[in-house]
N, C-alpha and C. Protein backbone atom coordinates (compact mmCIF):
# COMPACT_ATOMS: atom_id res chain seq x y z
N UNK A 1 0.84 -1.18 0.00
CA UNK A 1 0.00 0.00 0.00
C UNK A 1 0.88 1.24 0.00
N UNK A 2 0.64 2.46 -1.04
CA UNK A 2 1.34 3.39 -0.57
C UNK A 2 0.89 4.07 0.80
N UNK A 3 2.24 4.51 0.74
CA UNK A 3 2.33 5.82 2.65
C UNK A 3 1.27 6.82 2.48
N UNK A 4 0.76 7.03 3.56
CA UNK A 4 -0.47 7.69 3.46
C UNK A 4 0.04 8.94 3.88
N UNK A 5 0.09 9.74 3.60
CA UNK A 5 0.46 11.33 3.75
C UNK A 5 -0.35 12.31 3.98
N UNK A 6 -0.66 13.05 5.14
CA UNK A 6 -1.63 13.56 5.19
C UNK A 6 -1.24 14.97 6.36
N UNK A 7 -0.21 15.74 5.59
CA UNK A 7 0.97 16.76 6.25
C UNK A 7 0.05 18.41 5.65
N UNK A 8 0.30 19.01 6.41
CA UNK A 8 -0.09 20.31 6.03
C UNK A 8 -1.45 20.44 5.81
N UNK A 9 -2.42 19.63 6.99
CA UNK A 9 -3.57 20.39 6.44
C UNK A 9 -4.35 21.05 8.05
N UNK A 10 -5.69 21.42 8.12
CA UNK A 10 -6.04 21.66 9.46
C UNK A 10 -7.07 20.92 9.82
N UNK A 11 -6.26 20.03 9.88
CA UNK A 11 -7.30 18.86 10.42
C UNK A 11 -7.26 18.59 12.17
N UNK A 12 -8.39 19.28 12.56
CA UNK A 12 -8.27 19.31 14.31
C UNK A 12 -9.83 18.46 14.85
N UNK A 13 -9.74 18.00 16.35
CA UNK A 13 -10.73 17.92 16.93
C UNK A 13 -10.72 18.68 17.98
N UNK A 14 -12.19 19.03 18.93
CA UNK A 14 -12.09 19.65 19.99
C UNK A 14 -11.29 19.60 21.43
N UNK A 15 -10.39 20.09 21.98
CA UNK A 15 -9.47 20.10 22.94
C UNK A 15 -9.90 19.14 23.70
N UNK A 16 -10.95 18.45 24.05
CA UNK A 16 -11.28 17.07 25.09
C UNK A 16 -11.30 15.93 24.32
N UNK A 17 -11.47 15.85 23.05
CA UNK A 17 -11.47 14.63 21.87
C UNK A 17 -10.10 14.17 21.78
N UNK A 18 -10.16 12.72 21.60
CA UNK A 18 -9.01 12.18 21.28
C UNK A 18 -9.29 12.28 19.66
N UNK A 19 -7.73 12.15 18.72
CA UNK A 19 -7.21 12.04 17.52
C UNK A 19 -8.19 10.43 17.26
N UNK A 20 -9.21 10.72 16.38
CA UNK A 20 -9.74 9.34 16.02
C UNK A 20 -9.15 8.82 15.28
N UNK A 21 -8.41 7.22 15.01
CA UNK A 21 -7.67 7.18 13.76
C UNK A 21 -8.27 5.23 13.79
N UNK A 22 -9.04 4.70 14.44
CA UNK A 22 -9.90 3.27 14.84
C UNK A 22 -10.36 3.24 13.98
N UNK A 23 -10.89 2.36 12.94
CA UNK A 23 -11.81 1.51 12.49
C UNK A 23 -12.28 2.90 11.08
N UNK A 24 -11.36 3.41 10.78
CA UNK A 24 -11.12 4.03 8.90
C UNK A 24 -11.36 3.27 8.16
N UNK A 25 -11.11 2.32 7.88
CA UNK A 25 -11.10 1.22 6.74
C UNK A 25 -10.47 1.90 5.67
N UNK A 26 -9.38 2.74 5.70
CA UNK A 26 -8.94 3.74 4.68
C UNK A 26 -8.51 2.80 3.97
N UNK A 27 -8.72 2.77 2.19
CA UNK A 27 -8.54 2.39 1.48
C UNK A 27 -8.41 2.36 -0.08
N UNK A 28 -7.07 2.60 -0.78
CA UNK A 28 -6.72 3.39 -1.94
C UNK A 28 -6.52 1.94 -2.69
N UNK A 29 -7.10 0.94 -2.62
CA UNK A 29 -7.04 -0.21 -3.90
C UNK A 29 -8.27 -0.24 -4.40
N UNK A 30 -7.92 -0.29 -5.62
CA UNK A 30 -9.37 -1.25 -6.16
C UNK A 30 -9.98 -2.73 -6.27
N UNK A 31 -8.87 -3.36 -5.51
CA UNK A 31 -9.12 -4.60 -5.32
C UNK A 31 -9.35 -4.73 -3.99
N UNK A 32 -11.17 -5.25 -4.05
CA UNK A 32 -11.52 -5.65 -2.29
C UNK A 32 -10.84 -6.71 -2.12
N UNK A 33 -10.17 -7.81 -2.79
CA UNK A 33 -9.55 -8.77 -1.84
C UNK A 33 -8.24 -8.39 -0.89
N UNK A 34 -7.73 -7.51 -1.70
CA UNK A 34 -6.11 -6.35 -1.08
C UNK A 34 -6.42 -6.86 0.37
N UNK A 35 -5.17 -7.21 1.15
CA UNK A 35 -5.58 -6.87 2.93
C UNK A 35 -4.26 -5.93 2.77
N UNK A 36 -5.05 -4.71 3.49
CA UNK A 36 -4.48 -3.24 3.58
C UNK A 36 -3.81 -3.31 5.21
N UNK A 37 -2.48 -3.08 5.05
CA UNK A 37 -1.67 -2.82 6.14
C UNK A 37 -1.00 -1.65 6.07
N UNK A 38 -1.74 -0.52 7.19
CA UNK A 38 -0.56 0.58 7.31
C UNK A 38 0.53 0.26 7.79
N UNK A 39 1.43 0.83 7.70
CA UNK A 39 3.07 0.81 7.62
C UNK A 39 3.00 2.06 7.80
N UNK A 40 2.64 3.52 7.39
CA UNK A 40 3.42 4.31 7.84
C UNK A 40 2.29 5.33 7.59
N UNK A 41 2.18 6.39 8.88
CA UNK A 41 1.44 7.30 9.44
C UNK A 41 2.11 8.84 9.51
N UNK A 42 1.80 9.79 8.46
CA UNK A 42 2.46 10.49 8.45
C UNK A 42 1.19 11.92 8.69
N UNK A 43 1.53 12.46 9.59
CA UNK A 43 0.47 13.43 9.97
C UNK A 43 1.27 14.82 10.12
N UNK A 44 2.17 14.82 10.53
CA UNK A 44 2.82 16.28 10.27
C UNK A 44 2.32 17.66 9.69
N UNK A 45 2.27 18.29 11.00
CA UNK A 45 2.29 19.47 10.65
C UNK A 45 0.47 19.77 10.03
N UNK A 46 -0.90 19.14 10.51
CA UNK A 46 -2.26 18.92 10.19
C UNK A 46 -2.68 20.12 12.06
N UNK A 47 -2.03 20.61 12.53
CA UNK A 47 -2.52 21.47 13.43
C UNK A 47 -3.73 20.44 14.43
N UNK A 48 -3.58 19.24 14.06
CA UNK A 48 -3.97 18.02 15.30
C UNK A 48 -4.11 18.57 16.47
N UNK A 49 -5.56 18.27 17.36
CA UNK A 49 -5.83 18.88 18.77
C UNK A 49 -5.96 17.62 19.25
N UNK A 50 -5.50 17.26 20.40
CA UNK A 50 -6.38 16.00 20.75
C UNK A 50 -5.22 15.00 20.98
N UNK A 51 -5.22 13.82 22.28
CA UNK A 51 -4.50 12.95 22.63
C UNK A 51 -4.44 11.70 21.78
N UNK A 52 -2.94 11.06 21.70
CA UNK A 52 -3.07 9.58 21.13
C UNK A 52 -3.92 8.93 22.07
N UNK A 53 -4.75 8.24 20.76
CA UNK A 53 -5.59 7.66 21.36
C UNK A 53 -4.83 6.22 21.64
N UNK A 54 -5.71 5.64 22.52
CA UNK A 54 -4.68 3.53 23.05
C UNK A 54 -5.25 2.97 22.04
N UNK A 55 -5.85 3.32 21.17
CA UNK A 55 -6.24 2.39 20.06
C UNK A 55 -5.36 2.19 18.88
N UNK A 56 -4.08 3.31 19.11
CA UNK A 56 -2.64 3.34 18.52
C UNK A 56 -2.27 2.03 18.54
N UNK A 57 -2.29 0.89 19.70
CA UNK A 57 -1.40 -0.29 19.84
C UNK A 57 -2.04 -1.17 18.98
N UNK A 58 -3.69 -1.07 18.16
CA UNK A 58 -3.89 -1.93 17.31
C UNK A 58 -3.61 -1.69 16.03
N UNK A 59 -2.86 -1.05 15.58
CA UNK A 59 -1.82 -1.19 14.37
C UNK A 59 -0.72 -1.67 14.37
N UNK A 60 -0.41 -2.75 14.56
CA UNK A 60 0.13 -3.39 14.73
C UNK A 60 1.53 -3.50 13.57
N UNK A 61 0.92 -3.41 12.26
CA UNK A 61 2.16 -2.94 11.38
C UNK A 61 2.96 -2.04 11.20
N UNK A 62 2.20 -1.39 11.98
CA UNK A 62 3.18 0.54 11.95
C UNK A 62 4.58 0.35 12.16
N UNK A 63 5.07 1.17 11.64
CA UNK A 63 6.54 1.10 11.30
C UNK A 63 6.72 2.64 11.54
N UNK A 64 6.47 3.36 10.90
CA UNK A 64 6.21 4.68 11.14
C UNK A 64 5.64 5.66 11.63
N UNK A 65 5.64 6.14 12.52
CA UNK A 65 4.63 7.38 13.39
C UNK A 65 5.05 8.33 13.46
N UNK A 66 4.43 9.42 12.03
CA UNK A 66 5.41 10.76 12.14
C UNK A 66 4.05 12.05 13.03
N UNK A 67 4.01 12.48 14.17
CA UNK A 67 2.98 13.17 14.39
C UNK A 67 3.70 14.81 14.71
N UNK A 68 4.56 15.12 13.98
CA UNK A 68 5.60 16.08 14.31
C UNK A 68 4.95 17.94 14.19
N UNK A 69 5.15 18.57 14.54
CA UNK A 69 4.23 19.82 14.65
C UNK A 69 2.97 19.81 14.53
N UNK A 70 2.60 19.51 15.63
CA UNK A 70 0.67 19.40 16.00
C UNK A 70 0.55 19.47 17.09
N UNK A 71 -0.59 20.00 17.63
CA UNK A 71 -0.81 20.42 19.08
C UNK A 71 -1.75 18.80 19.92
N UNK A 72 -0.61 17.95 19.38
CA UNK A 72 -1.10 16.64 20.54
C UNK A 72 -1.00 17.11 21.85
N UNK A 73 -2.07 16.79 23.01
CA UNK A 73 -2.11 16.87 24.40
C UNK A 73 -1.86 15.23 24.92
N UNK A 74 -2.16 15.37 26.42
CA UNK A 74 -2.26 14.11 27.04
C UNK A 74 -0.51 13.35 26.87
N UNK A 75 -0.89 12.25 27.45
CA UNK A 75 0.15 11.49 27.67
C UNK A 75 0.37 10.40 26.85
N UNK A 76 1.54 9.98 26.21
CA UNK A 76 1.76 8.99 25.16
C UNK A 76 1.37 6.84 26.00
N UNK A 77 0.20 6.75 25.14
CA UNK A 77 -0.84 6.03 25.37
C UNK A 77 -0.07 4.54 25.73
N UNK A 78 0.29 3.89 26.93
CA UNK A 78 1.49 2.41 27.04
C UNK A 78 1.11 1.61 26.17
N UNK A 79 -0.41 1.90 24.92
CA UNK A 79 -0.52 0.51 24.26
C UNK A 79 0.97 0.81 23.00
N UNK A 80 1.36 2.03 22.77
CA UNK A 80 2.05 2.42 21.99
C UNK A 80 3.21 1.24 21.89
N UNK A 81 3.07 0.42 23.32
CA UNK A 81 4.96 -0.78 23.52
C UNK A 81 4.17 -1.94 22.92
N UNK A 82 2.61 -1.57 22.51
CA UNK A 82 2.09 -3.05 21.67
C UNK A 82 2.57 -2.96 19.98
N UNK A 83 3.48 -2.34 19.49
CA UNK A 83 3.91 -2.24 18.12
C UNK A 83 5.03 -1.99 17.78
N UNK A 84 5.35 -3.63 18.29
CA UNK A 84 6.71 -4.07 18.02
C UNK A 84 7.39 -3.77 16.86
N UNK A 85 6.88 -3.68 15.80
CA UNK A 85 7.51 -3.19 14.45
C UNK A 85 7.59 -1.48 14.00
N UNK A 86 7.61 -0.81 15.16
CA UNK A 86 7.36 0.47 14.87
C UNK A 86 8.85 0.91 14.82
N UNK A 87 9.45 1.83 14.24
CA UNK A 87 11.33 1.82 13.59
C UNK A 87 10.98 3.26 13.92
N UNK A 88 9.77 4.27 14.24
CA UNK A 88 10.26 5.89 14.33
C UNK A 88 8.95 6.57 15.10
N UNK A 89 9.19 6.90 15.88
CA UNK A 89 8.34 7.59 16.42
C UNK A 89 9.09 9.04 16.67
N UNK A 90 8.26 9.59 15.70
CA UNK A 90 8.87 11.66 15.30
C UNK A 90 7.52 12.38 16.06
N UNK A 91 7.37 12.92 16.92
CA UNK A 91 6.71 14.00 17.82
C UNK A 91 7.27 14.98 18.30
N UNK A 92 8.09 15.40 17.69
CA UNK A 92 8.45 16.93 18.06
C UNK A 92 7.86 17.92 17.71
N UNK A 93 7.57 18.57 18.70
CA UNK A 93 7.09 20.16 18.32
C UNK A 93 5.92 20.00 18.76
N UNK A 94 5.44 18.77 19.60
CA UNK A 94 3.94 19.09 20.60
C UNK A 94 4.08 19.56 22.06
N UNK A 95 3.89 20.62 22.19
CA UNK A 95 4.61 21.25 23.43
C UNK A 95 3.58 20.63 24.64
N UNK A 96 2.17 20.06 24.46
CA UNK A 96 1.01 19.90 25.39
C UNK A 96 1.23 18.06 25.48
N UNK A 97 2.18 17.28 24.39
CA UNK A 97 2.45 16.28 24.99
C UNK A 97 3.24 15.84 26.60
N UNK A 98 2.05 15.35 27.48
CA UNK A 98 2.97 15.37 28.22
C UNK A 98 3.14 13.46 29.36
N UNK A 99 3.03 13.83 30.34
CA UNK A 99 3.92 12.32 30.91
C UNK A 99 5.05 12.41 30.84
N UNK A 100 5.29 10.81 31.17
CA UNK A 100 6.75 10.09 30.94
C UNK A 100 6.92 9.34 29.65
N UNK A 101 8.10 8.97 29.36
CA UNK A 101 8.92 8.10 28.43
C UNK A 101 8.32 7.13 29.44
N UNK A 102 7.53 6.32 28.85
CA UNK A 102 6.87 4.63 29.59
C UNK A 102 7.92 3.71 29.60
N UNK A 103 7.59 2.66 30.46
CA UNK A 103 8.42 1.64 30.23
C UNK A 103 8.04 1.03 29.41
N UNK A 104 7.10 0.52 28.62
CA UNK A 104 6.68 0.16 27.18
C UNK A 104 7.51 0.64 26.37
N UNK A 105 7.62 1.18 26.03
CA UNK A 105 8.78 1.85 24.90
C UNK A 105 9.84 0.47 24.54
N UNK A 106 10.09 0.41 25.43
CA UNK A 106 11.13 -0.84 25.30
C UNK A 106 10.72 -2.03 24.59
N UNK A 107 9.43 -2.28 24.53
CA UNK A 107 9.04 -3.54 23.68
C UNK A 107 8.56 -3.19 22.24
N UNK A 108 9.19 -1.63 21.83
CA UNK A 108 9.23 -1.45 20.32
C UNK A 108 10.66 -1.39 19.81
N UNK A 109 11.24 -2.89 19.91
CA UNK A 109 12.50 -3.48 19.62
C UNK A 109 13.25 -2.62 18.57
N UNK A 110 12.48 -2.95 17.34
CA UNK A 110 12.78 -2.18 16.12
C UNK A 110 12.98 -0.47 15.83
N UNK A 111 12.43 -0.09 16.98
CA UNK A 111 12.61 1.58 17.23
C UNK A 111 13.88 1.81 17.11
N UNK A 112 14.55 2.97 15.80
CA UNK A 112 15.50 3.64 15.13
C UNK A 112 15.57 5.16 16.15
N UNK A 113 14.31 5.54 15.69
CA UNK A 113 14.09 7.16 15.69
C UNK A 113 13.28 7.27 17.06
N UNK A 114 13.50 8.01 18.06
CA UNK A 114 12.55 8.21 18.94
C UNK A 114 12.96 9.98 19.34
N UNK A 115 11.66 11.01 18.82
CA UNK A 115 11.93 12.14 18.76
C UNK A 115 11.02 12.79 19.55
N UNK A 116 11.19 13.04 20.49
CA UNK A 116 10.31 13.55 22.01
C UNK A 116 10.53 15.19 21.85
N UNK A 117 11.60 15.84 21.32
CA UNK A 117 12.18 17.07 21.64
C UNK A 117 11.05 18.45 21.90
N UNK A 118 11.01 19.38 22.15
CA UNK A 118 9.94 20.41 22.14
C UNK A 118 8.57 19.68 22.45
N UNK A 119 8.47 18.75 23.41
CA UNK A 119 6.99 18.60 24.44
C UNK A 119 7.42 18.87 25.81
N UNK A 120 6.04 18.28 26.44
CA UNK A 120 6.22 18.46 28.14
C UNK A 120 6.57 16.94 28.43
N UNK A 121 7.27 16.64 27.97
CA UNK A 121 7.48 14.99 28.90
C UNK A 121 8.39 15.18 29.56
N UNK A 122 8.67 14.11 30.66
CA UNK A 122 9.15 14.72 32.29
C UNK A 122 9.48 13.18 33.14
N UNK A 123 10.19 13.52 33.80
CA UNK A 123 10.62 12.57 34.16
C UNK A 123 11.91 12.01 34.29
N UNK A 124 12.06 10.47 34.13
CA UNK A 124 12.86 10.00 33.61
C UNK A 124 12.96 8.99 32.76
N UNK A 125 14.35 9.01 32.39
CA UNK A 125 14.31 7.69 30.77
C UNK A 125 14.48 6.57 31.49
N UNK A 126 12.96 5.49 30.96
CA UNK A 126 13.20 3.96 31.61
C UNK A 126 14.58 3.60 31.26
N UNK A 127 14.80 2.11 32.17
CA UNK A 127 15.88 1.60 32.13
C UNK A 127 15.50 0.64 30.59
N UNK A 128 13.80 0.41 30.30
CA UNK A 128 14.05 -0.46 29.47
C UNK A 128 14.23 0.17 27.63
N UNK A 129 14.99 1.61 27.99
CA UNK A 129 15.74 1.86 26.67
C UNK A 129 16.69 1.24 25.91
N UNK A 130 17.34 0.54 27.22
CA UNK A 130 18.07 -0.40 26.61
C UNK A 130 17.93 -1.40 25.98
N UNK A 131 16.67 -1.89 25.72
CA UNK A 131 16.07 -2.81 25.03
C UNK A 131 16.13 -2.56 23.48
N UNK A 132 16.01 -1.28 23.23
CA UNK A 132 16.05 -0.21 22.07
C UNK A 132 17.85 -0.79 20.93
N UNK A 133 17.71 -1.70 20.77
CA UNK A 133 19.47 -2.05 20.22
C UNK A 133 19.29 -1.63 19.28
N UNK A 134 18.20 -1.08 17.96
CA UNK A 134 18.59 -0.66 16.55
C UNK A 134 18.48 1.32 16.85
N UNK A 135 18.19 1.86 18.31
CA UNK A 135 18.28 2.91 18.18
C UNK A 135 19.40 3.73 17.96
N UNK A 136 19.23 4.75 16.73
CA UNK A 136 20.27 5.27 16.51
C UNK A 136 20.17 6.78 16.89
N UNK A 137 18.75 7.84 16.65
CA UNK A 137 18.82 8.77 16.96
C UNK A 137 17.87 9.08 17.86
N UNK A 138 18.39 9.27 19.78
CA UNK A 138 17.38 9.93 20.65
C UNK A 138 17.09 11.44 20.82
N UNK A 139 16.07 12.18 20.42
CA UNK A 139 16.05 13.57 20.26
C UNK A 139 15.42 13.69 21.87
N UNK A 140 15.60 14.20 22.92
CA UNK A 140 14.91 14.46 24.25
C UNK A 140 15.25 16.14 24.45
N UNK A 141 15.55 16.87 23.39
CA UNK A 141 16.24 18.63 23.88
C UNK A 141 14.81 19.26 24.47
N UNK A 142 15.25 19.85 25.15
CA UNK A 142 14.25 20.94 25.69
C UNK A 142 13.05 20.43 26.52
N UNK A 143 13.48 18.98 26.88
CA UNK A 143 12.12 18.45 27.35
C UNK A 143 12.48 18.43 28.77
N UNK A 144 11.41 18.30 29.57
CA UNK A 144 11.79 18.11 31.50
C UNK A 144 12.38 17.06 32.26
N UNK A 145 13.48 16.26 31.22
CA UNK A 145 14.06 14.87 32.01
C UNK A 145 14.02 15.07 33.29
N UNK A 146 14.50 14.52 34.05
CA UNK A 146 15.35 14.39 35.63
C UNK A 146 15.93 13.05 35.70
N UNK A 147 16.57 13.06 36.33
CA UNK A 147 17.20 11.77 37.37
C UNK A 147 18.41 11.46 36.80
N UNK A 148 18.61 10.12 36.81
CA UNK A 148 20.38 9.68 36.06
C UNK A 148 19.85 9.00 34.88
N UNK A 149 20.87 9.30 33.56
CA UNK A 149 20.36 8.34 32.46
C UNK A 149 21.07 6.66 33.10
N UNK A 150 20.35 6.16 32.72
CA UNK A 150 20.90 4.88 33.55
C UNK A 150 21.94 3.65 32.51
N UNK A 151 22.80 3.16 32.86
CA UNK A 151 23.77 2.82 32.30
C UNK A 151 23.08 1.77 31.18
N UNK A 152 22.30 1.32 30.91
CA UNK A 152 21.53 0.41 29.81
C UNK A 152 21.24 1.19 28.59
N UNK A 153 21.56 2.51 28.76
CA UNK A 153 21.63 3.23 27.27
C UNK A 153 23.28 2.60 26.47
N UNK A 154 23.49 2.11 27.27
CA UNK A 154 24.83 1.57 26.31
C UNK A 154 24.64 0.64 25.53
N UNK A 155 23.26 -0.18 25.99
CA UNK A 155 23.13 -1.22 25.12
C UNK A 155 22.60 -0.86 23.99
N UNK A 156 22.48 0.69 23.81
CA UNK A 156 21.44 1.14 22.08
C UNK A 156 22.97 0.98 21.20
N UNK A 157 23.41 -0.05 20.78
CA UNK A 157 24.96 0.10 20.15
C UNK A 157 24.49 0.50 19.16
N UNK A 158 23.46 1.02 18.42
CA UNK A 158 23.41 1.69 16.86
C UNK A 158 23.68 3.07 17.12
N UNK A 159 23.31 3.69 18.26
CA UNK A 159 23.10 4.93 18.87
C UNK A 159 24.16 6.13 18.49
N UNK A 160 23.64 7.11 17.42
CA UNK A 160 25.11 8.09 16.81
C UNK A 160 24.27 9.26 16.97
N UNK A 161 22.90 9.35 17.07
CA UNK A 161 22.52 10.94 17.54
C UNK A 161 21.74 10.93 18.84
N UNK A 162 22.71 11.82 19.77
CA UNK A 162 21.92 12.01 20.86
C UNK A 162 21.47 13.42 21.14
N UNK A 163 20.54 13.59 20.68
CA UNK A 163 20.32 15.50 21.32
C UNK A 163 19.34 15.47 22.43
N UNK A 164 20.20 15.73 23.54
CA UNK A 164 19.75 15.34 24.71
C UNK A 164 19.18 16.95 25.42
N UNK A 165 18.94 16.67 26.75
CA UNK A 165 18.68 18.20 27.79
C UNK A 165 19.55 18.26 28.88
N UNK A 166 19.60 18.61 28.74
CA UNK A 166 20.42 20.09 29.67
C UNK A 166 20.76 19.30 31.25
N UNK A 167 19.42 19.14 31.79
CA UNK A 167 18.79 18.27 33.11
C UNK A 167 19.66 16.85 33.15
N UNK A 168 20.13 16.40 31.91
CA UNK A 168 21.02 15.13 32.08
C UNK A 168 22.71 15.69 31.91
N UNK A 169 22.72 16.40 31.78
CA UNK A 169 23.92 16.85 31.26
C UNK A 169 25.14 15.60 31.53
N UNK A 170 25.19 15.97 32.82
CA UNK A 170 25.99 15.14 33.81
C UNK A 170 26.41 13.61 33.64
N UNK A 171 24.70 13.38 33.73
CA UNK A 171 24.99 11.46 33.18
C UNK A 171 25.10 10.93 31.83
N UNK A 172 25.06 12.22 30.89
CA UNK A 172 25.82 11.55 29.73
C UNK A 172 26.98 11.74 29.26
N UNK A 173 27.42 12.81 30.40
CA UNK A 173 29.12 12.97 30.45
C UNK A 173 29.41 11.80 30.73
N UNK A 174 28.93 11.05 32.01
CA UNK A 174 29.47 10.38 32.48
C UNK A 174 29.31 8.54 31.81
N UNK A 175 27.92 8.52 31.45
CA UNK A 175 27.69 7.16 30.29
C UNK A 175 29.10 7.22 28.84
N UNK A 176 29.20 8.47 28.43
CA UNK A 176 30.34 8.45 27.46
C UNK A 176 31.34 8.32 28.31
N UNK A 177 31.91 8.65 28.97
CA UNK A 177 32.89 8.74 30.07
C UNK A 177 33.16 6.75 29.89
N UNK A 178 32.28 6.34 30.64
CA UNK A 178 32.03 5.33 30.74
C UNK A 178 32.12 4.09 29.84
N UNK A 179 32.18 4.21 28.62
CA UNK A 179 32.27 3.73 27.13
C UNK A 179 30.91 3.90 26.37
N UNK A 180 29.75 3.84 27.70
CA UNK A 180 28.77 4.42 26.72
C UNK A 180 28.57 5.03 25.67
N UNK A 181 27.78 4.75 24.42
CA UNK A 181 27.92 5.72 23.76
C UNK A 181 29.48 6.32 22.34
N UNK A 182 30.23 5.43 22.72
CA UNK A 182 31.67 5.48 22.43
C UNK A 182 31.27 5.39 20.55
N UNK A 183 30.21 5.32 20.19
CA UNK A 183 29.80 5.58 18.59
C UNK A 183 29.11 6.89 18.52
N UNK A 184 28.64 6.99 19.34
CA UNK A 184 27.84 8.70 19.31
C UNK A 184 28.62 9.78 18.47
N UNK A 185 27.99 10.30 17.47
CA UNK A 185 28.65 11.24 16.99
C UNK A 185 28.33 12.56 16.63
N UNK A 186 26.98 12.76 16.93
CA UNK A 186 26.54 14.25 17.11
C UNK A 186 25.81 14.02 18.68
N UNK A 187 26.02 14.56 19.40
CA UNK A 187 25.78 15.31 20.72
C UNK A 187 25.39 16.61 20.80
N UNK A 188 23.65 17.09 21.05
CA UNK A 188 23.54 18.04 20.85
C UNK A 188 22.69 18.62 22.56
N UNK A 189 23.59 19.52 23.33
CA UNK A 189 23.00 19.66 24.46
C UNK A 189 22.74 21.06 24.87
């Protein structure tokens, strides 16, 4: 199926509505026998009001989740660690996203891209990032980390972009320090 693209428009719901995206049956074949699998969700920049909805974890093929400049609220939904094949999750630039980095996260093995930067998420980074082995670029700038990054980010051995915050400064001196990280090659803090 081609990527469904659906960037630059103003497509909003009311500030208490979740982002409906359940039971579309969206479909660009002309053949009803086709079984239609999204793979890749590209919403960018549609001025989106409204929280991921948990009905995110039944797409199960997603590979792609670009929801990048849109005014998502609420907190990123734990069914999100039900889509194991997901390689990018791009959300930057929702400043009303907020929560934690879940410990779910970790059971989207295949996760490359994980781009949090410019929301309210807060907290700290689970330990089960380290689960994350094909991650290569973590974007977390400007967001409300706290605590210590914990030494299991060493296990992201693909890991070459880190643009991290400010709030960790310290423990990723000290994870590189450490060998952590010893492929990292843009560091942006």
């Amino acid at each position: 199926m081609p990527v469904q693209k659906r960037s630059n428009n103003s497509l909003s719901e009311d500030e208490d509505d979740d982002v409906q995206l359940q039971r579309n049956n969206r479909n660009d074949s002309d053949e009803e026998d086709e079984d239609v699998e999204q793979r890749d969700l590209i919403l960018n920049s549609n001025q989106l009001i409204g929280k991921i909805p948990p009905e995110i974890g039944n797409c199960r093929n997603l590979k792609n989740l670009y929801l990048f400049d849109n005014r998502i609220s609420g907190n990123i939904p734990p069914d999100i660690g039900r889509l194991t094949n997901l390689e990018v999750i791009h959300a930057v630039g929702n400043n009303d996203l907020a929560g934690k980095i879940l410990d779910e996260i970790g059971n989207c093995s295949n996760l490359s891209f994980l781009g949090l930067a410019d929301t309210s998420i807060s907290g700290s980074i689970p330990r089960t990032i380290g689960n994350l082995k094909n991650l290569q670029t973590l974007s977390i700038y400007t967001v409300m980390l706290s605590g210590e990054l914990s030494p299991e980010i060493g296990n992201c051995s693909e890991l070459i972009d880190l643009m991290e915050t400010k709030a960790l400064i310290e423990a990723v001196t000290a994870n590189v320090a450490l060998g952590y990280g010893d492929q990292v090659k843009m560091m942006m803090i």
